[in-house]
C-alpha atoms as a PDB file:
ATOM      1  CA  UNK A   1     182.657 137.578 -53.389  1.00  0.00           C
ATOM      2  CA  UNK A   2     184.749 135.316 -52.325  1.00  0.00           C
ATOM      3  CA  UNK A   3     188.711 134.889 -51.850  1.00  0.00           C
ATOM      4  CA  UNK A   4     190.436 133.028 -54.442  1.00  0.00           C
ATOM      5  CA  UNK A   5     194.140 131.739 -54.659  1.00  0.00           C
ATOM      6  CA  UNK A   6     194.992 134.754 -56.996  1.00  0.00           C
ATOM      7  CA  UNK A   7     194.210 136.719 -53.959  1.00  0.00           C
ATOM      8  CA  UNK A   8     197.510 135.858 -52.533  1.00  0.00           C
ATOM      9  CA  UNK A   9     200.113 137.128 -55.245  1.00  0.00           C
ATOM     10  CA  UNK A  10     201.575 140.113 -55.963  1.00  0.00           C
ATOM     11  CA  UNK A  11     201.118 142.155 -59.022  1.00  0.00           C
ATOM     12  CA  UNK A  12     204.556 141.103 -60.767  1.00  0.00           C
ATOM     13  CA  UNK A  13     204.346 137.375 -59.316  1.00  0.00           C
ATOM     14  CA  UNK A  14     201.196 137.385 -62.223  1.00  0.00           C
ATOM     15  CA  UNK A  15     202.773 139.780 -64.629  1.00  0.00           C
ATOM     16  CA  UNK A  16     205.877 136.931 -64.358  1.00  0.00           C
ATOM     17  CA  UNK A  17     203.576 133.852 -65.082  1.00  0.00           C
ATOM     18  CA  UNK A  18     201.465 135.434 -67.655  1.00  0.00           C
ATOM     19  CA  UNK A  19     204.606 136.207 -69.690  1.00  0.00           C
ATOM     20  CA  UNK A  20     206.366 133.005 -68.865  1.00  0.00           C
ATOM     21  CA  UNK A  21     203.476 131.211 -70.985  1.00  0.00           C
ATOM     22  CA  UNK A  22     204.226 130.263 -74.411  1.00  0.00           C
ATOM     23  CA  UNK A  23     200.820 130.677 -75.660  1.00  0.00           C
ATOM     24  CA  UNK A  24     200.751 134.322 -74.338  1.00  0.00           C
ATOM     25  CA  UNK A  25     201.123 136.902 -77.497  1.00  0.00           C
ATOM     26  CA  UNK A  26     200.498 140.478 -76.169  1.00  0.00           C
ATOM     27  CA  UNK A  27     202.012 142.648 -73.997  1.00  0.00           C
ATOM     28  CA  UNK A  28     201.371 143.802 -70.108  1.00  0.00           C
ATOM     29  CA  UNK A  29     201.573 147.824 -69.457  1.00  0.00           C
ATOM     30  CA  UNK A  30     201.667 148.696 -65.809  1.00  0.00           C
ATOM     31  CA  UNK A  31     202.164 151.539 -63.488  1.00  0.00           C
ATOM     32  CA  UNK A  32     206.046 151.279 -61.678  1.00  0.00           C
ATOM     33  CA  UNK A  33     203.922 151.839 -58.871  1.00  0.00           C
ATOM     34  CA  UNK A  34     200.854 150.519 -57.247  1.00  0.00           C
ATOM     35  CA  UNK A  35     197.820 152.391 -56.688  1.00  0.00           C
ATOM     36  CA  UNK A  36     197.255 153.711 -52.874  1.00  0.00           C
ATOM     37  CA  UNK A  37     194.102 155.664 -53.197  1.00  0.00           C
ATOM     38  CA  UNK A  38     191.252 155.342 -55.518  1.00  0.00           C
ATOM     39  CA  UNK A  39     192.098 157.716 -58.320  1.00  0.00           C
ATOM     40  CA  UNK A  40     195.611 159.087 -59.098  1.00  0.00           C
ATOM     41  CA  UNK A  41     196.666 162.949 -60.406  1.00  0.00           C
ATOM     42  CA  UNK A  42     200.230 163.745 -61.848  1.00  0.00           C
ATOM     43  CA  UNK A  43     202.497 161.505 -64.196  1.00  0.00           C
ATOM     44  CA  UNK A  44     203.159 157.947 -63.506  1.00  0.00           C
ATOM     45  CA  UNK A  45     205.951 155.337 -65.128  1.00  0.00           C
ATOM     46  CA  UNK A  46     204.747 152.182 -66.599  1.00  0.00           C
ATOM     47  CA  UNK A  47     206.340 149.747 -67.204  1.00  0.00           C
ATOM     48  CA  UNK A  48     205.584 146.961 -70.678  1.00  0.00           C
ATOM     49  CA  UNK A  49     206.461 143.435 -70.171  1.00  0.00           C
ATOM     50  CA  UNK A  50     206.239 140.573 -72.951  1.00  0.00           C
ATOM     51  CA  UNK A  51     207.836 137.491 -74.041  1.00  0.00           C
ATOM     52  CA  UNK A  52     209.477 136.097 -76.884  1.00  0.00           C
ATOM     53  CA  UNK A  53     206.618 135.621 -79.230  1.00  0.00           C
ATOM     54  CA  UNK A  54     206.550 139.163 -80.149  1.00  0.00           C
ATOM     55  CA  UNK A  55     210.085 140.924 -81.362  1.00  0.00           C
ATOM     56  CA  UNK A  56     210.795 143.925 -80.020  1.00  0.00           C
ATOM     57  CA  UNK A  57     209.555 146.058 -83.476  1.00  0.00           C
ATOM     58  CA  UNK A  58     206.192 144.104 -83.135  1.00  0.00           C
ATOM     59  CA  UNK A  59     205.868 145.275 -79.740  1.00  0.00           C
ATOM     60  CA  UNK A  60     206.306 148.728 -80.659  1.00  0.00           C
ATOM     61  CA  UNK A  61     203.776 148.248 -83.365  1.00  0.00           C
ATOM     62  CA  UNK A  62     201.278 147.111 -81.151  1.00  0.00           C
ATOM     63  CA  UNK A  63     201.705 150.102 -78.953  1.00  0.00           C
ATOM     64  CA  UNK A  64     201.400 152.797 -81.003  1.00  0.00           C
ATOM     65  CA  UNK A  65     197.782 151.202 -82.255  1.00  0.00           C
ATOM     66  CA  UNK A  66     196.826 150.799 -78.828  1.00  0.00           C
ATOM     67  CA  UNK A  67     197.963 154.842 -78.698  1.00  0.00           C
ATOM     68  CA  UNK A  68     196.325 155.432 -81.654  1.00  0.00           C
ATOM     69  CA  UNK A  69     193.371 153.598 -80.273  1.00  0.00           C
ATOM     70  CA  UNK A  70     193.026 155.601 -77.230  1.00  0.00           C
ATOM     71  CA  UNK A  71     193.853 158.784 -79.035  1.00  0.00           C
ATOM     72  CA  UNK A  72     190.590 158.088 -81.163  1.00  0.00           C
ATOM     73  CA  UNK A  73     188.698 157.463 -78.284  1.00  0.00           C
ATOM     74  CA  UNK A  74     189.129 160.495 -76.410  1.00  0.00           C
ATOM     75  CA  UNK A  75     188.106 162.635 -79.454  1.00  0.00           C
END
């Protein structure tokens, strides 16, 4: 595979321009922290970033069905 330009930004440098776009409607969830090794144990923060297409309510909407999605699929 070969390098690309997206190679050479960070993490929040895409989360930034992803939200900056007006046609983006969703939400980014993220660890606080990047991952070191190739699995991770314990609790983590995340932080959710999105713009203002979506009010704050609709956010939380959308995260509770993505909880309730995940919920369902672990059962």
């Amino acid at each position: 595979m070969e390098p690309s330009d997206i190679e050479l930004y960070t993490t929040q440098e895409l989360i930034a321009e992803l939200v900056r776009r007006k046609t983006f409607l969703g939400i980014v969830v993220h660890s606080e922290e990047e991952l070191k090794a190739e699995s991770w144990t314990g609790e983590r923060l995340f932080k959710v970033h999105y713009n203002t297409n979506l009010a704050v309510a609709e956010v939380g909407r959308l995260l509770d069905v993505v909880a309730q999605h995940v919920e369902r699929a672990c059962d």
